[in-house]
Protein backbone atom coordinates (compact mmCIF):
# COMPACT_ATOMS: atom_id res chain seq x y z
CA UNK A 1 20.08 31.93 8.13
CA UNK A 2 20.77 32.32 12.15
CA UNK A 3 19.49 30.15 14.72
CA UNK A 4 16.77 32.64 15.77
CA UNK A 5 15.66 32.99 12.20
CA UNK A 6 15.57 29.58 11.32
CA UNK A 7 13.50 29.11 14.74
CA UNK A 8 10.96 31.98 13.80
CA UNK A 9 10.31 30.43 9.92
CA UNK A 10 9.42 27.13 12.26
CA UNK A 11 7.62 28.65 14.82
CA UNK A 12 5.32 30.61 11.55
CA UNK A 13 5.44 27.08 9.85
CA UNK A 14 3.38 25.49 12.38
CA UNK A 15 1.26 28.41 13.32
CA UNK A 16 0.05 29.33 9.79
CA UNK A 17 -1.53 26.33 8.67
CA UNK A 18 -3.32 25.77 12.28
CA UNK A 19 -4.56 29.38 11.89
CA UNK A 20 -5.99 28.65 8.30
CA UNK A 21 -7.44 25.35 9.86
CA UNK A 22 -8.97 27.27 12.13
CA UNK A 23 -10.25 29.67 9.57
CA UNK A 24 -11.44 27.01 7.46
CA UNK A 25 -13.49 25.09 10.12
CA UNK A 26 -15.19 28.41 11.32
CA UNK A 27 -16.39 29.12 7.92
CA UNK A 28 -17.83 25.55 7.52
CA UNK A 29 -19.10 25.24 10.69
CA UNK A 30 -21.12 29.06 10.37
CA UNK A 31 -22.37 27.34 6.98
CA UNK A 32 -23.21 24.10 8.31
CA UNK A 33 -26.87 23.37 6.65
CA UNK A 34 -26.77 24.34 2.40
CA UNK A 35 -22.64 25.20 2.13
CA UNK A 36 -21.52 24.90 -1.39
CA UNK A 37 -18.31 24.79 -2.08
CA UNK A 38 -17.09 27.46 -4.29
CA UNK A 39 -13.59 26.46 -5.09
CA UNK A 40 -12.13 27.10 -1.34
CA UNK A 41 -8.76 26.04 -1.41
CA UNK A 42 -8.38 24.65 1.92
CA UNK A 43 -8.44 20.43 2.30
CA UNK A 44 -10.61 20.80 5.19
CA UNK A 45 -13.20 22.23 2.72
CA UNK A 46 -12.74 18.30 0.73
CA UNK A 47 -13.63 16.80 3.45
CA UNK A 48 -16.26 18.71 4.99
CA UNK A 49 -18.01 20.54 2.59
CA UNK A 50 -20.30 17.80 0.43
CA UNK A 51 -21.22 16.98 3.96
CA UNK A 52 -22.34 21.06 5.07
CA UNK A 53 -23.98 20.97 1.55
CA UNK A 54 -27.14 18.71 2.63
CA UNK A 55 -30.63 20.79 2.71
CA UNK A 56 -31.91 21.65 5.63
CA UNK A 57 -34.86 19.09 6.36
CA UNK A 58 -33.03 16.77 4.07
CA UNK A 59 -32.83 13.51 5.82
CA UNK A 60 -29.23 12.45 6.22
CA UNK A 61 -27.17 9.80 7.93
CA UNK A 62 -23.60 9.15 8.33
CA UNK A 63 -21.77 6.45 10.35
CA UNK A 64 -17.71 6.68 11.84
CA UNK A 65 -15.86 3.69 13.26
CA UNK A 66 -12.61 4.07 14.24
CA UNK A 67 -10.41 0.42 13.75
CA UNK A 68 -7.49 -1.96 13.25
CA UNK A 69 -5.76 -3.28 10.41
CA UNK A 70 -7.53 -6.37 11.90
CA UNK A 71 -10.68 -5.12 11.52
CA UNK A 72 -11.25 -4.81 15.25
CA UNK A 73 -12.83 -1.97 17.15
CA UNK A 74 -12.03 -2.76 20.79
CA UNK A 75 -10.45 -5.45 22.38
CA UNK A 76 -12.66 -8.59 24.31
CA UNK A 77 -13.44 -6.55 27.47
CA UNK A 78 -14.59 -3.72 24.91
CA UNK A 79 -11.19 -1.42 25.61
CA UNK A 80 -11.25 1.05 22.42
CA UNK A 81 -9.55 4.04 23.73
CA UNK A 82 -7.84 4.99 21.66
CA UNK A 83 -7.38 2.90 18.46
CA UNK A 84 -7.43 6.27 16.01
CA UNK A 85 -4.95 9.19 16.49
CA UNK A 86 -5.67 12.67 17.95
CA UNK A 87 -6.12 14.07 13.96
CA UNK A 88 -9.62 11.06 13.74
CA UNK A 89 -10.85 12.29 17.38
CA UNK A 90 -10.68 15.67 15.84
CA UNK A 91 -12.60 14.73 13.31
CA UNK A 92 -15.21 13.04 15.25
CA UNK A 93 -15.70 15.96 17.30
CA UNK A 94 -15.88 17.79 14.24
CA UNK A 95 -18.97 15.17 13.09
CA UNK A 96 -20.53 15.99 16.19
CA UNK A 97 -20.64 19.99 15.46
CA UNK A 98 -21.71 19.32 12.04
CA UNK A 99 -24.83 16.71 13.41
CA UNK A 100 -28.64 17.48 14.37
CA UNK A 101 -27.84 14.10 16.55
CA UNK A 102 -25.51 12.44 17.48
CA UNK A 103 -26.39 8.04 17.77
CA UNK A 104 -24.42 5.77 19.90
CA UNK A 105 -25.76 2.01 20.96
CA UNK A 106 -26.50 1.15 24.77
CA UNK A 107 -22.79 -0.61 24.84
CA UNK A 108 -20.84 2.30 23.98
CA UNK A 109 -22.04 3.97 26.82
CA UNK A 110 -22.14 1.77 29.20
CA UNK A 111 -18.15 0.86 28.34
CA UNK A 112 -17.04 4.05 27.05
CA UNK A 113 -19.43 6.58 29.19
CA UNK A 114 -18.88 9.51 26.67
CA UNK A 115 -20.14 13.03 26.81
CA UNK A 116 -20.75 12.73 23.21
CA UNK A 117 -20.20 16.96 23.10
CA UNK A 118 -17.83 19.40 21.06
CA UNK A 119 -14.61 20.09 22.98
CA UNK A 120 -11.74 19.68 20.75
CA UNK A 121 -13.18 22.27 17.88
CA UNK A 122 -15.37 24.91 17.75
CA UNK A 123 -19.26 24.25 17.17
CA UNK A 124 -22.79 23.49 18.54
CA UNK A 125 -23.12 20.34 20.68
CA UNK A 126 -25.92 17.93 19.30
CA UNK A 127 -28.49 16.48 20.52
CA UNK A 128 -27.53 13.06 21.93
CA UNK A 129 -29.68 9.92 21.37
CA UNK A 130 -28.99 6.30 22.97
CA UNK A 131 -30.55 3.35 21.35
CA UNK A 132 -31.01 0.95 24.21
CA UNK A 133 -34.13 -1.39 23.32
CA UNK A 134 -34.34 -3.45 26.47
CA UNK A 135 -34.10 -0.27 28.42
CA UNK A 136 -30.80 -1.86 30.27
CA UNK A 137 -28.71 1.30 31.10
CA UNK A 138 -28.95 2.79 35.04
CA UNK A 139 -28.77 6.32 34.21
CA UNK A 140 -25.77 7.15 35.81
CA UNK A 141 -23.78 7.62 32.88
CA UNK A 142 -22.60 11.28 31.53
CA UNK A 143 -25.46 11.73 29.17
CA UNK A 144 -28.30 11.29 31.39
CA UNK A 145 -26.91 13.64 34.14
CA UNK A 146 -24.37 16.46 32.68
CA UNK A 147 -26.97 18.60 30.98
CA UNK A 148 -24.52 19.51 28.70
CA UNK A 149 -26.97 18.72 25.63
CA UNK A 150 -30.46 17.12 24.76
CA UNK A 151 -29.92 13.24 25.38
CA UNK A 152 -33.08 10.95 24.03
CA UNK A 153 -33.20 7.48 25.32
CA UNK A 154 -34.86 5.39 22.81
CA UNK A 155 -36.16 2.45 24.58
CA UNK A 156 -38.80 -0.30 22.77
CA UNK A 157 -42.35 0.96 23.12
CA UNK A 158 -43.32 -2.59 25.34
CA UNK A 159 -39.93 -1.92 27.64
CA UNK A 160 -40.56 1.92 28.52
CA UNK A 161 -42.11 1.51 31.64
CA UNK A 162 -39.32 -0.40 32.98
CA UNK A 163 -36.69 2.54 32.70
CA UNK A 164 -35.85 4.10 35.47
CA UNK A 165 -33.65 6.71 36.78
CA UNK A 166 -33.57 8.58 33.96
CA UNK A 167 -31.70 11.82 35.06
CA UNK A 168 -32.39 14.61 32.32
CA UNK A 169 -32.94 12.19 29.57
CA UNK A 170 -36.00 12.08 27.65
CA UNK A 171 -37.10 8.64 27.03
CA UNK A 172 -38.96 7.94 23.50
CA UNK A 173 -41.29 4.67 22.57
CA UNK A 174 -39.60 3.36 19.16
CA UNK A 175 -40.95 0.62 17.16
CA UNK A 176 -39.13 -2.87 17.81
CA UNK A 177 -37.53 -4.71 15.25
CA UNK A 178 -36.83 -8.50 16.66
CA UNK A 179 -34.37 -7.51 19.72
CA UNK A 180 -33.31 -4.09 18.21
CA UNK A 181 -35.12 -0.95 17.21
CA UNK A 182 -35.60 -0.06 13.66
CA UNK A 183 -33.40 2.16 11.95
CA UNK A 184 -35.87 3.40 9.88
CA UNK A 185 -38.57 4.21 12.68
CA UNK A 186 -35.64 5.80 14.36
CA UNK A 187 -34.62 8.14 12.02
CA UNK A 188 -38.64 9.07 11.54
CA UNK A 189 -38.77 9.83 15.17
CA UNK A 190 -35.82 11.96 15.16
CA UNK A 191 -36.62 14.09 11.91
CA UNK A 192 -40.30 14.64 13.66
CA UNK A 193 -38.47 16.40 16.23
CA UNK A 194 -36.42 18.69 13.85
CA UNK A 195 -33.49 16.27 13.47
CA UNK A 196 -32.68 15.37 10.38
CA UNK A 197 -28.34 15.22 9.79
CA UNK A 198 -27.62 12.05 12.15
CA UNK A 199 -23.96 11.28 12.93
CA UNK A 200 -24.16 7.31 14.07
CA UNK A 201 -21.19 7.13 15.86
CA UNK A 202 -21.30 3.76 17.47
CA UNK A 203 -20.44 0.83 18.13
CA UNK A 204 -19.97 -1.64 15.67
CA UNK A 205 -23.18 -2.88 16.05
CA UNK A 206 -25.09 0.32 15.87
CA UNK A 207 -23.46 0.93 12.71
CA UNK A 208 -23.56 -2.79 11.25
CA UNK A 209 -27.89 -2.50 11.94
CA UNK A 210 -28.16 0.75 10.37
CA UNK A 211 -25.86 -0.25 7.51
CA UNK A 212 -28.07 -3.46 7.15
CA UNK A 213 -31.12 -1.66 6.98
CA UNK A 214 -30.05 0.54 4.23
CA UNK A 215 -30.28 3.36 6.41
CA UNK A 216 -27.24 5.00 5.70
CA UNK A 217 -26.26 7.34 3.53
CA UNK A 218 -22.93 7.53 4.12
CA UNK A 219 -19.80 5.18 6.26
CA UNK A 220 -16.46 6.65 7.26
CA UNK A 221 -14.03 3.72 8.65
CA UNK A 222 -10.58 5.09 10.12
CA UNK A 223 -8.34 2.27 9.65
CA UNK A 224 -5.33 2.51 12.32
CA UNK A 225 -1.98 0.98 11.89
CA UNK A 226 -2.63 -1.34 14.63
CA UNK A 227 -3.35 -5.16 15.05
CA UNK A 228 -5.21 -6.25 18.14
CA UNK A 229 -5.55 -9.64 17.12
CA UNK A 230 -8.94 -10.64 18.64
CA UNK A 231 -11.70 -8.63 20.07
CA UNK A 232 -15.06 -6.79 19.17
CA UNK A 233 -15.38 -6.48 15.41
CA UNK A 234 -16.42 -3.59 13.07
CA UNK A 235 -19.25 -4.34 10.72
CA UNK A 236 -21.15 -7.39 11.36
CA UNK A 237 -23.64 -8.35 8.24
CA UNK A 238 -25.56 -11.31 7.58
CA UNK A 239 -23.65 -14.08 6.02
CA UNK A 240 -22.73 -13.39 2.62
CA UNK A 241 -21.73 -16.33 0.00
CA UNK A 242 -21.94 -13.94 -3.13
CA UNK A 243 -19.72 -11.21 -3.78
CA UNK A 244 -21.42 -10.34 -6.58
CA UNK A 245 -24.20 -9.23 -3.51
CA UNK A 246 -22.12 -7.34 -1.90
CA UNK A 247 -21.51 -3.71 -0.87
CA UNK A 248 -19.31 -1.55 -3.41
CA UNK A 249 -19.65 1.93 -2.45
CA UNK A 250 -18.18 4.59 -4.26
CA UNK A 251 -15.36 5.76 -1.96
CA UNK A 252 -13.33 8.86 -0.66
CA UNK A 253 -10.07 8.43 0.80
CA UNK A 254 -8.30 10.91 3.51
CA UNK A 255 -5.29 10.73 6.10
CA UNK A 256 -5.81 11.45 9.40
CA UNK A 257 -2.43 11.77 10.95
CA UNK A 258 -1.30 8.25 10.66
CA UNK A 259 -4.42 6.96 10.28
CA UNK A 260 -6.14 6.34 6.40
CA UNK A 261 -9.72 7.57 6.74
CA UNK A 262 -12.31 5.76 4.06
CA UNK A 263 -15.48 7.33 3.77
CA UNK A 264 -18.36 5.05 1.32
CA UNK A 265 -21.22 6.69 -0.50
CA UNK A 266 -24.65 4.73 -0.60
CA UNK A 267 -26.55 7.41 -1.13
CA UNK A 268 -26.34 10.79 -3.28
């Protein structure tokens, strides 16, 4: 084989799969509410399709964090970007276009400012809620100003009228649950409004309060070949003395570049 051949069968190599990829992820993403899978060949159809296959006006909720080998999902000043590869931010996009709503914690935004929007695959942007109880953000953060999507600001029902500077945002009463907002009222609230898949994508302690109130049905962790060696933690649950108490999930298990993506069932 010449040089020119040997660079065309490389060139093909690396264009092929990305096309099927790409093929793959349309069809899902078309089929996104009921998609069986009917024996598709493709791994991104392993992945993604028990999650397309959920009813529509099924209630369902599934969580990501992205973290260390140390079990750490940003460093003290709350640095996280970006602990996962490029092949886990794909896939959180990809959560995103798959989602009725998308649920981040007041931190993550104020820290990481996201758009919380599909731009690295194709697919609907959701809706965009921020729990922030106290009501403690400024508004001058993407969400509340882009109109790129639908952002609800959940806010506790006695703290709503201290919001302010809102932008586009729609701010919603929930019920309180000590200092947080309840999971469970949460997800109520959002499936009252037509939004019923819910991708909770953050931070650790958004996730660790859903995951507490069993209001999960699903928890993907992307564990990164990393060791930060102190900073913000992933799951936070109250103190535990029994393992015989504790969480065993049935699990799925994926790579993601060089990242090992875990993904725990609580729910069928």
């Amino acid at each position: 084989m010449n040089e020119q051949a040997a660079h065309a069968l490389l060139i093909n190599t690396q264009i092929e799969p990305a096309r099927d990829a790409d093929q793959a992820w349309l069809t899902l993403v078309a089929n996104r509410r009921g998609f069986l899978n009917q024996g598709e060949a493709h791994p991104l159809f392993d992945l993604y399709a028990p999650l397309c296959a959920v009813p529509p006006k099924v209630m369902f909720s599934i969580a990501h964090l992205a973290q260390s080998l140390d079990g750490r999902i940003a460093t003290v000043n709350g640095s996280s970007r970006w602990i996962s590869g490029d092949a886990d931010l794909l896939h959180t996009h990809r959560m995103r276009a798959l989602a009725d709503a998308v649920i981040v914690g007041a931190s993550t935004i104020f820290y990481d400012n996201p758009q919380l929007t599909v731009r690295r695959c194709v697919g609907p942007n959701p809706v965009r809620i921020v729990i922030d109880p106290e009501g403690r953000l400024d508004g001058r953060q993407h969400v509340f100003r882009d109109g790129l999507a639908t952002t609800l600001w959940l806010v506790a029902a006695d703290r709503v009228g201290h919001c302010s500077n809102q932008g586009l945002a729609e701010i919603v009463p929930i019920k309180r649950d000590g200092d947080r907002l309840d999971p469970k009222a949460i997800k109520m609230v959002l499936a009252s409004q037509g939004l019923y898949w819910l991708f909770v994508e953050g931070g650790g302690v958004t996730v660790s309060h859903f995951l507490q109130a069993q209001a999960l049905d699903r928890l993907q962790i992307t564990i990164a070949p990393l060791i930060i060696g102190s900073g913000r933690p992933s799951i936070t649950l109250p103190e535990n003395n029994d393992l015989e108490s504790s969480l065993r999930p049935r699990i799925r298990r994926f790579e993601m570049g060089n990242d090992t993506m875990i993904e725990c069932t609580f729910n069928d």
